[in-house]
C-alpha atoms as a PDB file:
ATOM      1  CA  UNK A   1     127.958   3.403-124.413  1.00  0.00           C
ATOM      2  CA  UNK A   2     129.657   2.534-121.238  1.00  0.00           C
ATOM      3  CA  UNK A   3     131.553  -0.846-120.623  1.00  0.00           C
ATOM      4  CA  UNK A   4     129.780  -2.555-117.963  1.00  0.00           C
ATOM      5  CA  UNK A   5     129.898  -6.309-115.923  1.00  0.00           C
ATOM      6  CA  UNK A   6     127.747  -7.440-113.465  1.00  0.00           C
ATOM      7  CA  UNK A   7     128.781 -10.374-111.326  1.00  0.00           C
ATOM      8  CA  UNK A   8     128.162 -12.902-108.120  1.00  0.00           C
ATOM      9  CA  UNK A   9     128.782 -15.963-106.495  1.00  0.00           C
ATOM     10  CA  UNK A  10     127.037 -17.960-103.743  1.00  0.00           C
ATOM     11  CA  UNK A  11     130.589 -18.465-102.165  1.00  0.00           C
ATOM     12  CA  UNK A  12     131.497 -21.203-100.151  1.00  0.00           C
ATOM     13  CA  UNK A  13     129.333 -20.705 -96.776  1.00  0.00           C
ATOM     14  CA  UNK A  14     125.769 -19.543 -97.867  1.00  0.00           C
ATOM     15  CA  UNK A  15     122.443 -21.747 -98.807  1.00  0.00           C
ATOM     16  CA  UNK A  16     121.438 -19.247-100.935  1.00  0.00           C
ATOM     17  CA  UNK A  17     122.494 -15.738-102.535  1.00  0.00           C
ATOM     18  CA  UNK A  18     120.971 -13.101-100.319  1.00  0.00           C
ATOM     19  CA  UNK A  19     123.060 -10.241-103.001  1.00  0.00           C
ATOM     20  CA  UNK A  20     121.565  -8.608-105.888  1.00  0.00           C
ATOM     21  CA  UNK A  21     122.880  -6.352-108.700  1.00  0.00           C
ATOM     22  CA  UNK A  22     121.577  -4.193-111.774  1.00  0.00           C
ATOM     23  CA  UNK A  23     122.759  -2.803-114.531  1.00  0.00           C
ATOM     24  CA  UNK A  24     120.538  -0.509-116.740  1.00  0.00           C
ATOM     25  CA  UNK A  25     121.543   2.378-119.549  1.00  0.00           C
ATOM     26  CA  UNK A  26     119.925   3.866-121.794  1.00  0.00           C
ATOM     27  CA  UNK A  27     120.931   7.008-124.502  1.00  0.00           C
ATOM     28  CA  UNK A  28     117.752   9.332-125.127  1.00  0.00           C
ATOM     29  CA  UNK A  29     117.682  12.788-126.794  1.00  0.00           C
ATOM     30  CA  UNK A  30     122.202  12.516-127.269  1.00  0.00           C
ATOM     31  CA  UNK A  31     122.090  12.008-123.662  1.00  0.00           C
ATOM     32  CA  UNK A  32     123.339   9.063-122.133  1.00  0.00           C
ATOM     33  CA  UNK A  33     121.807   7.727-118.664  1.00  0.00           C
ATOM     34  CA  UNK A  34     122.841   5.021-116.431  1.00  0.00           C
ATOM     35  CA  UNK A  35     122.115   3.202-113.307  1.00  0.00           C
ATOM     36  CA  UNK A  36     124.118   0.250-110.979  1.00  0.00           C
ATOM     37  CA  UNK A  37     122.998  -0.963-108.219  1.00  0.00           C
ATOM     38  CA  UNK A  38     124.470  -3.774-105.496  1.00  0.00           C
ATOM     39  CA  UNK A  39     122.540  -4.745-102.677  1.00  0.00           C
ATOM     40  CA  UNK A  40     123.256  -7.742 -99.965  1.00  0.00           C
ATOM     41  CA  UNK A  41     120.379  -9.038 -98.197  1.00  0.00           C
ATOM     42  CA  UNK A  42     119.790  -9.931 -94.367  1.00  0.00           C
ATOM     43  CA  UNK A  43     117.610 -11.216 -92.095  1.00  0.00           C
ATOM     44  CA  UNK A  44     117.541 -14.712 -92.568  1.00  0.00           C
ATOM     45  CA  UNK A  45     117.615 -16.989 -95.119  1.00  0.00           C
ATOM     46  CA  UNK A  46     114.435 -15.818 -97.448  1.00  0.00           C
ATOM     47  CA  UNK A  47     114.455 -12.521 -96.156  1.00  0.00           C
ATOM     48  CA  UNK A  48     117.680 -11.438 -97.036  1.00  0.00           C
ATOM     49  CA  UNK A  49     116.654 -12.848-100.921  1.00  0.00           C
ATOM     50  CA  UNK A  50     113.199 -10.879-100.711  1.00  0.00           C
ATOM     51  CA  UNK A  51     115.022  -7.567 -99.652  1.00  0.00           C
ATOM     52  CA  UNK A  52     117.872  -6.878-101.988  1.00  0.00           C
ATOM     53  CA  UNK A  53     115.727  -8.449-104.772  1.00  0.00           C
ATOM     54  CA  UNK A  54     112.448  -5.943-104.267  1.00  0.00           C
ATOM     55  CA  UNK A  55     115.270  -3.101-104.110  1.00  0.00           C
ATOM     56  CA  UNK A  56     116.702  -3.878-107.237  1.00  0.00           C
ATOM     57  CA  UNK A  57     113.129  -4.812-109.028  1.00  0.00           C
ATOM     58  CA  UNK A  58     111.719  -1.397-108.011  1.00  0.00           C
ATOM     59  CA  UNK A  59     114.983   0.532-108.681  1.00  0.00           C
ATOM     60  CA  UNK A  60     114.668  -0.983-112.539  1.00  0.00           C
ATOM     61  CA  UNK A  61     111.132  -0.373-112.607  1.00  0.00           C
ATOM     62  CA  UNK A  62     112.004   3.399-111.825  1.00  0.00           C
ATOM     63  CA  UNK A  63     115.015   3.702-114.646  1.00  0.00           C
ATOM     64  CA  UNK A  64     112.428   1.785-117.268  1.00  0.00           C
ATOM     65  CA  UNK A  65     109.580   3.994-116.440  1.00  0.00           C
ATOM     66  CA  UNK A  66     109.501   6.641-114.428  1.00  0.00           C
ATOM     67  CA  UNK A  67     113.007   8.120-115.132  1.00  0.00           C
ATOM     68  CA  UNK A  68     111.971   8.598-119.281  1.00  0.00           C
ATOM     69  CA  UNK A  69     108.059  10.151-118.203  1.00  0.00           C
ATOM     70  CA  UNK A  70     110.038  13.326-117.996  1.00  0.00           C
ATOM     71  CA  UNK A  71     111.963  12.911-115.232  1.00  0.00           C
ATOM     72  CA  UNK A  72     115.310  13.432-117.235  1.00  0.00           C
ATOM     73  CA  UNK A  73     114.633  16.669-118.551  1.00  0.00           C
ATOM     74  CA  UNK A  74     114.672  17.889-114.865  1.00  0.00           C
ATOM     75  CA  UNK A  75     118.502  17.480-114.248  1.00  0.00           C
ATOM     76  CA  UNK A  76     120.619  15.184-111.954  1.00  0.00           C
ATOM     77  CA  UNK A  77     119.890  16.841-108.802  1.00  0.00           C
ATOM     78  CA  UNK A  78     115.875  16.436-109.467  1.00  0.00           C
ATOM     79  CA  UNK A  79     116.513  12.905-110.363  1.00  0.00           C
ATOM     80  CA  UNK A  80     119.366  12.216-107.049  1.00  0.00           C
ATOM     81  CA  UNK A  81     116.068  13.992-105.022  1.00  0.00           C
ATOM     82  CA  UNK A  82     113.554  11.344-106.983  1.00  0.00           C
ATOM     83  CA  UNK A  83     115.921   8.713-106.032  1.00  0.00           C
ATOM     84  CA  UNK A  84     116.844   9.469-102.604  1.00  0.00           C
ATOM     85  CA  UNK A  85     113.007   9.751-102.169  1.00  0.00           C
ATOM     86  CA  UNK A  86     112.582   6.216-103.678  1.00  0.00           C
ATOM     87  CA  UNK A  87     114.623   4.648-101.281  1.00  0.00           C
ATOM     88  CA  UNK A  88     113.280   6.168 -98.160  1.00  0.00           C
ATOM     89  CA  UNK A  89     109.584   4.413 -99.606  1.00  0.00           C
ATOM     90  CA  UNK A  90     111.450   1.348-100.484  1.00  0.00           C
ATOM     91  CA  UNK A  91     112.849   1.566 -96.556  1.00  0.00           C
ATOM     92  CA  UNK A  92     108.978   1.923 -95.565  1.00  0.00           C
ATOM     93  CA  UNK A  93     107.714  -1.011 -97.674  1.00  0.00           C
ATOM     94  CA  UNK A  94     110.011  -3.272 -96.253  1.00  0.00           C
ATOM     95  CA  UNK A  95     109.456  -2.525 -92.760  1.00  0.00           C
ATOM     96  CA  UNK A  96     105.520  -2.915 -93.757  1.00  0.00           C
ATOM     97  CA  UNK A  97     106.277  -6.174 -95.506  1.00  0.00           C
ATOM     98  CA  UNK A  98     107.549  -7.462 -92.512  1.00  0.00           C
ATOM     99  CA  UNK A  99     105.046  -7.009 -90.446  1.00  0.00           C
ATOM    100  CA  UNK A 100     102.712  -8.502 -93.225  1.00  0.00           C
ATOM    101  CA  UNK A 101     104.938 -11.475 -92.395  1.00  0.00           C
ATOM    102  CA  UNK A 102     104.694 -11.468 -88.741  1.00  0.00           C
ATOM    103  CA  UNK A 103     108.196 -11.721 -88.808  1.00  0.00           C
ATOM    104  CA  UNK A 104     110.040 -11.132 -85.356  1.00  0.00           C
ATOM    105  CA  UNK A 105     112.989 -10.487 -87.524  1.00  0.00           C
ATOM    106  CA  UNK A 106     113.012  -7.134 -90.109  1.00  0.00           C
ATOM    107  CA  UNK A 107     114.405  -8.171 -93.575  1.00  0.00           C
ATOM    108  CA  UNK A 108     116.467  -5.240 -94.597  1.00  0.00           C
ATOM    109  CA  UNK A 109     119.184  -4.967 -97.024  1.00  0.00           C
ATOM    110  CA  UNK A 110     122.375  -2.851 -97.592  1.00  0.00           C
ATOM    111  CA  UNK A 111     122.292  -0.592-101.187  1.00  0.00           C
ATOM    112  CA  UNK A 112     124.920   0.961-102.698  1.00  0.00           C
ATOM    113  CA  UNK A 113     123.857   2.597-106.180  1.00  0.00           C
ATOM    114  CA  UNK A 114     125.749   4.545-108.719  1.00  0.00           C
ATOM    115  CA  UNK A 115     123.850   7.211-111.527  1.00  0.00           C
ATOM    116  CA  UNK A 116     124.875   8.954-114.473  1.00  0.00           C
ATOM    117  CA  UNK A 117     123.968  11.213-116.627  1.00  0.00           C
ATOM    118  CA  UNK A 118     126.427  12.039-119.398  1.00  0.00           C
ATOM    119  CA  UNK A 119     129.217  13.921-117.886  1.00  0.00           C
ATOM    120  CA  UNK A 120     127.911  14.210-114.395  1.00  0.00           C
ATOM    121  CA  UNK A 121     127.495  11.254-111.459  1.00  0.00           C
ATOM    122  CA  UNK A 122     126.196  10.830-108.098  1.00  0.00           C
ATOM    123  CA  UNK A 123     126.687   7.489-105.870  1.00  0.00           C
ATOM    124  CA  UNK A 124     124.083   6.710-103.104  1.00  0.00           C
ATOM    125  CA  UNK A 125     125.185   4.300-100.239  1.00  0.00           C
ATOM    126  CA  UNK A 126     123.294   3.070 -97.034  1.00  0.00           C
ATOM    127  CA  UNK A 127     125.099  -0.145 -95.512  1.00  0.00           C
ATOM    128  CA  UNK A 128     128.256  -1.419 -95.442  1.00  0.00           C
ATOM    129  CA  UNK A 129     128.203  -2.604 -99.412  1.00  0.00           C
ATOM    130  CA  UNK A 130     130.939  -0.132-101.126  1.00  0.00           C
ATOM    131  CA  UNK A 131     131.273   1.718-104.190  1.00  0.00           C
ATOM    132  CA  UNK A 132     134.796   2.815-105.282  1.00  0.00           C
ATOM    133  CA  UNK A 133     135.742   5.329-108.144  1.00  0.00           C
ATOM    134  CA  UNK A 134     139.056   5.899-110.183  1.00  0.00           C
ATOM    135  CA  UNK A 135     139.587   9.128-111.296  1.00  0.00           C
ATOM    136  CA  UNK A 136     143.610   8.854-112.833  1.00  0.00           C
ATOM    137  CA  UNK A 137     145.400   8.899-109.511  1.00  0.00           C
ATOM    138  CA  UNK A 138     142.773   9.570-107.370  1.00  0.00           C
ATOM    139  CA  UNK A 139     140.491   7.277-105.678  1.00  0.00           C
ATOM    140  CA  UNK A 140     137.584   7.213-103.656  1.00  0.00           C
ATOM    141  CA  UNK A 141     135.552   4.954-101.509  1.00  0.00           C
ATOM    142  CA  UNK A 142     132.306   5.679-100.127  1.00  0.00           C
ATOM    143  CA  UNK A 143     132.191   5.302 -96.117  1.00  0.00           C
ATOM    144  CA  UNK A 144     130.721   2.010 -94.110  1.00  0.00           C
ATOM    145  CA  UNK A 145     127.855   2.580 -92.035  1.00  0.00           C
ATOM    146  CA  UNK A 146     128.968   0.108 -89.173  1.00  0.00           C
ATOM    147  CA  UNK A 147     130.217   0.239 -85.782  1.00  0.00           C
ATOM    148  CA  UNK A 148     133.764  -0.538 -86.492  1.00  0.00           C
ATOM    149  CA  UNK A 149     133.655   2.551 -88.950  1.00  0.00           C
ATOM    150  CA  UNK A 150     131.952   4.625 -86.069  1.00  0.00           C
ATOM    151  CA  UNK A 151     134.955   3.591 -83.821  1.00  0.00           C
ATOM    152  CA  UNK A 152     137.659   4.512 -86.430  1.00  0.00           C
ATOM    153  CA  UNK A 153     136.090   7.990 -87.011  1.00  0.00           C
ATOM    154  CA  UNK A 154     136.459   8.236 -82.986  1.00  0.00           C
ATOM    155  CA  UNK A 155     140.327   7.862 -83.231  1.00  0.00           C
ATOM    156  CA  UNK A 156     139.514   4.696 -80.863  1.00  0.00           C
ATOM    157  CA  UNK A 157     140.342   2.011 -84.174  1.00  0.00           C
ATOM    158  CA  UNK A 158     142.790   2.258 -86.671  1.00  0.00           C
ATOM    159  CA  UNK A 159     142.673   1.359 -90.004  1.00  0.00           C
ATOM    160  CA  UNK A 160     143.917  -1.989 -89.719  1.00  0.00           C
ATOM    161  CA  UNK A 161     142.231  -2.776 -86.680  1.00  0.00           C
ATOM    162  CA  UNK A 162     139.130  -1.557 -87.802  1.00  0.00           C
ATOM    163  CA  UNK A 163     139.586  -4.199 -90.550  1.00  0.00           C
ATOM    164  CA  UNK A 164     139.635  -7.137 -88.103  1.00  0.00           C
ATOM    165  CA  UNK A 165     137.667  -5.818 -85.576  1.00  0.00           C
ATOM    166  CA  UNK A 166     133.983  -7.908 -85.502  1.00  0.00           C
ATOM    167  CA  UNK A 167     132.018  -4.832 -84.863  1.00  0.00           C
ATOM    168  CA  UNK A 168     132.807  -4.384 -88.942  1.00  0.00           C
ATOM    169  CA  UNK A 169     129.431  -6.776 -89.356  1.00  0.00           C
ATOM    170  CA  UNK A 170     127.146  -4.920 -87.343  1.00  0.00           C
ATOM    171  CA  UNK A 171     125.272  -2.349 -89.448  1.00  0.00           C
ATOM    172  CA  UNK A 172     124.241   0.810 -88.092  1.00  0.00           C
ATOM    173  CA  UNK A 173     122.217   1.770 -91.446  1.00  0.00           C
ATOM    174  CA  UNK A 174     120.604  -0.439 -93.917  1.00  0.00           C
ATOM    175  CA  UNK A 175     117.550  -0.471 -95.620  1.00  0.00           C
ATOM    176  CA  UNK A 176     114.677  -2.091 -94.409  1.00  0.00           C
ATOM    177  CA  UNK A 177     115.017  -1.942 -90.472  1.00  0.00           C
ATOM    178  CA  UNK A 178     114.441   1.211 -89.266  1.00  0.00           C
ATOM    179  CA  UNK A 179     111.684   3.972 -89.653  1.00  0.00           C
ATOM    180  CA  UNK A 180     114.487   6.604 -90.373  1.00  0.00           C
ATOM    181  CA  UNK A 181     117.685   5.832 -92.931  1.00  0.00           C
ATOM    182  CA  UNK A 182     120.975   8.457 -93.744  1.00  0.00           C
ATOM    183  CA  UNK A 183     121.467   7.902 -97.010  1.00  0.00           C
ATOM    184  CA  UNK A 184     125.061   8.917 -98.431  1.00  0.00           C
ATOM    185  CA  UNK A 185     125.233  11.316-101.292  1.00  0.00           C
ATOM    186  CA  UNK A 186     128.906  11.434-103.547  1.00  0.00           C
ATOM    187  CA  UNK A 187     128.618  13.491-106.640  1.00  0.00           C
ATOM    188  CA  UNK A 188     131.224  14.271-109.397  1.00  0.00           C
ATOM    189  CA  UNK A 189     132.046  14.568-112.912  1.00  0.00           C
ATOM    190  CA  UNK A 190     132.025  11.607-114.885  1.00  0.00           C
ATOM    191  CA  UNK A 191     135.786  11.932-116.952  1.00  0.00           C
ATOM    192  CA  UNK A 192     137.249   9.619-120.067  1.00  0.00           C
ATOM    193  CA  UNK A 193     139.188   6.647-118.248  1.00  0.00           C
ATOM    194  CA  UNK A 194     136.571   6.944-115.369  1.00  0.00           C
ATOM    195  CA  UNK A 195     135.964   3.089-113.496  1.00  0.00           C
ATOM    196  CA  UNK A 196     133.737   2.140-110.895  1.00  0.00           C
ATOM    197  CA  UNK A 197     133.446  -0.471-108.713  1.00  0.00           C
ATOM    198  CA  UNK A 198     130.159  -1.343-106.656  1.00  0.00           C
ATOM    199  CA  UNK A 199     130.406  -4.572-104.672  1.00  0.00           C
ATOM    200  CA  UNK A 200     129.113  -6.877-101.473  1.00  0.00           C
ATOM    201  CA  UNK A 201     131.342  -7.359 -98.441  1.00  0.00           C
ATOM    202  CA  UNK A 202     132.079 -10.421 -99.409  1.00  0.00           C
ATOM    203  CA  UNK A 203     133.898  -9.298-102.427  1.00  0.00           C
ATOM    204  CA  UNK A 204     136.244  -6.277-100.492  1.00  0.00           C
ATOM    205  CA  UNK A 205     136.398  -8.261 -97.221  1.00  0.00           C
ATOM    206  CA  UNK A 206     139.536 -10.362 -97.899  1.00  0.00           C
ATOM    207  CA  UNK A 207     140.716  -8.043-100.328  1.00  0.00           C
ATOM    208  CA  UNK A 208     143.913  -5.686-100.265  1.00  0.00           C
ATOM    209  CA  UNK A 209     143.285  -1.991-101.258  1.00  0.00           C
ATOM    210  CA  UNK A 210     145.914  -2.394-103.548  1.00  0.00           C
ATOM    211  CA  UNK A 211     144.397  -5.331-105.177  1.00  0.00           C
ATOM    212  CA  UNK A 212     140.905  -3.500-105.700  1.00  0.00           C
ATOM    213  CA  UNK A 213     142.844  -0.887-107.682  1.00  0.00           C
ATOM    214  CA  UNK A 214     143.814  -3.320-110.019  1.00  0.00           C
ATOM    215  CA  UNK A 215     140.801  -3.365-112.506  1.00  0.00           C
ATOM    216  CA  UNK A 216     141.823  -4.773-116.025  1.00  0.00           C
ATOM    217  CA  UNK A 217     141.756  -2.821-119.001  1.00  0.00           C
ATOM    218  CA  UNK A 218     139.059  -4.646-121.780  1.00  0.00           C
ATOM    219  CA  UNK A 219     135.462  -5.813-121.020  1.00  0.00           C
ATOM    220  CA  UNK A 220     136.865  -9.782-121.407  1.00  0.00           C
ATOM    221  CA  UNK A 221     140.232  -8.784-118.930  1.00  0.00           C
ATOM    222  CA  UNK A 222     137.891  -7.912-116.427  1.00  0.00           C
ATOM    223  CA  UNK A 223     135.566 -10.510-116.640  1.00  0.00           C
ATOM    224  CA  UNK A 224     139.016 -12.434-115.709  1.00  0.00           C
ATOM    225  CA  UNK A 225     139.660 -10.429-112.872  1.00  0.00           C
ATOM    226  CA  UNK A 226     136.614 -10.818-111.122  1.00  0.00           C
ATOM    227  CA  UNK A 227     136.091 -14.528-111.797  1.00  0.00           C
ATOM    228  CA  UNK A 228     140.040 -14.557-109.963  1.00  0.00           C
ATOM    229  CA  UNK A 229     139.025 -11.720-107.189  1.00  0.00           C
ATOM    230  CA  UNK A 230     135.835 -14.395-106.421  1.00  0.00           C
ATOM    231  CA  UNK A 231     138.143 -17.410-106.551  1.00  0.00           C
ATOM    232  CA  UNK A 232     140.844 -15.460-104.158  1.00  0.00           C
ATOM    233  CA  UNK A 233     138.828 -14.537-101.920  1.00  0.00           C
ATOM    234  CA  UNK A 234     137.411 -17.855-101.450  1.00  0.00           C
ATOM    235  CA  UNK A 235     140.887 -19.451-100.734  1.00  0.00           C
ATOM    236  CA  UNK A 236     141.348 -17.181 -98.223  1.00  0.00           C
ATOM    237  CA  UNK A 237     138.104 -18.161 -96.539  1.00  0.00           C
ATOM    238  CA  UNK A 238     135.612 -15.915 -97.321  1.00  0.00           C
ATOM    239  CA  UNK A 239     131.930 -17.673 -96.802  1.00  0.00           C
ATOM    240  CA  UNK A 240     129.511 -14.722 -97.376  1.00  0.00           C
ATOM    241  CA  UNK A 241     127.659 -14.235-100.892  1.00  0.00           C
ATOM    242  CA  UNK A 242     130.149 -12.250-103.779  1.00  0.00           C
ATOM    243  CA  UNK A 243     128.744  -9.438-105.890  1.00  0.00           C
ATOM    244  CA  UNK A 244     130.237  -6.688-108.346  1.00  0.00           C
ATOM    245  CA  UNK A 245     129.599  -4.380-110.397  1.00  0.00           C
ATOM    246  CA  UNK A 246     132.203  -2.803-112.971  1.00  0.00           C
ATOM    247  CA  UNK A 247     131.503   0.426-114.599  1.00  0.00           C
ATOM    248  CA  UNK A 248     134.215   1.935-117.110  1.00  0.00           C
ATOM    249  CA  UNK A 249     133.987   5.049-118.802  1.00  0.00           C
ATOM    250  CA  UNK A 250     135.579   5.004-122.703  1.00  0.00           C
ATOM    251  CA  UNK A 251     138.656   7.321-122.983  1.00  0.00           C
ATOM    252  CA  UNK A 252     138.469   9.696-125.705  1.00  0.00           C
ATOM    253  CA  UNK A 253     139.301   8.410-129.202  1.00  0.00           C
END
């Protein structure tokens, strides 16, 4: 089995926790599957709740159910098709549930999600919620979908700037808002020493790249480095909801 912690805090500035997480896996016929998901709510106090929280209930509904009815013995890219399929329904059912609710406001929600199956991954992302991945000295990030990103890609933002610039809130895709969604698609190979990192905005916001990098080695280590990653990024005035999600992948014996 895979190492795994799921985490969040209300942080310092928030009512209520408008994130969500799950953490499902499962070993069936030698073959081990696995799902994470992070999500972080919007659209007003309740409505952020309802969204990422319906995400995440219908994304463990689908790993509990439909995923083992056969599903599996299709292969990842049937299952990253089911999935990507999932959301886009989700995205619908939101939007309807809105209107349900005579709400002048949508309630949408940001989702980044990662999947495994044995030695091969994919990691979904719509929103401005991040997964990173650790592959020895290599390291990826998935890409916000927000204005300040759009202006970076332009050459009209750097890097830092685009980290201070406010346009970094405004989403351009989430889930929930619009009839149409582009859903990011990452896929690799899953390798011994592997980690993962899904988390919230409020977790990376105040955060260093450097200091992301930094996962600890044992399941009780990085229990300790979340619980001080929440507690930094609080001193340095952080006020949104904190979620994460560690993955870590066994090295061989």
């Amino acid at each position: 089995m895979i190492d795994t912690i799921g985490m969040t805090d209300i942080g310092n500035g928030r009512p209520s926790n408008q994130d969500a997480y799950l953490l499902r896996q499962k070993e069936k016929n030698g073959k081990l599957y696995l799902l994470a998901v992070v999500c972080d709510g919007m659209g007003g106090l309740k409505k952020g709740e309802i969204a990422s929280h319906y995400i995440v209930e219908v994304l463990k509904q689908w790993f509990d159910e439909t995923l083992f009815d056969g599903l599996e013995t299709m292969g990842i890219d049937m299952i990253e098709q089911n999935l990507i399929d999932l959301i886009r329904r989700i995205n619908q059912n939101l939007l309807l549930m809105s209107r349900r609710m005579e709400e002048t406001k949508s309630m949408g929600s940001t989702l980044t999600l990662l999947f495994v199956e044995e030695h091969e991954f994919f990691v979904l992302n719509v929103g401005d919620s991040r997964t990173y991945w650790f592959d020895r000295d290599r390291k990826f990030v998935t890409t916000d979908h927000t204005l300040a990103e759009l202006e970076l890609r332009a050459g009209h933002l750097t890097k830092e700037q685009a980290k201070k610039d406010p346009r970094r809130h405004i989403l351009i895709q989430c889930v929930g808002v619009t009839k149409d969604i582009r859903i990011d698609c990452y896929k690799g190979r899953l390798n011994p020493g592997m980690e993962f990192l899904l988390c919230t905005d409020g977790f990376y916001g105040l955060l260093e790249e450097e200091e992301i990098y930094q996962v600890e080695a044992s399941k009780e280590q990085i229990k300790e480095w979340v619980q001080k990653c929440f507690q930094k990024v609080k001193r340095r005035g952080e006020l949104d909801n904190l979620s994460c999600v560690i993955v870590k992948v066994p090295n061989k014996k």
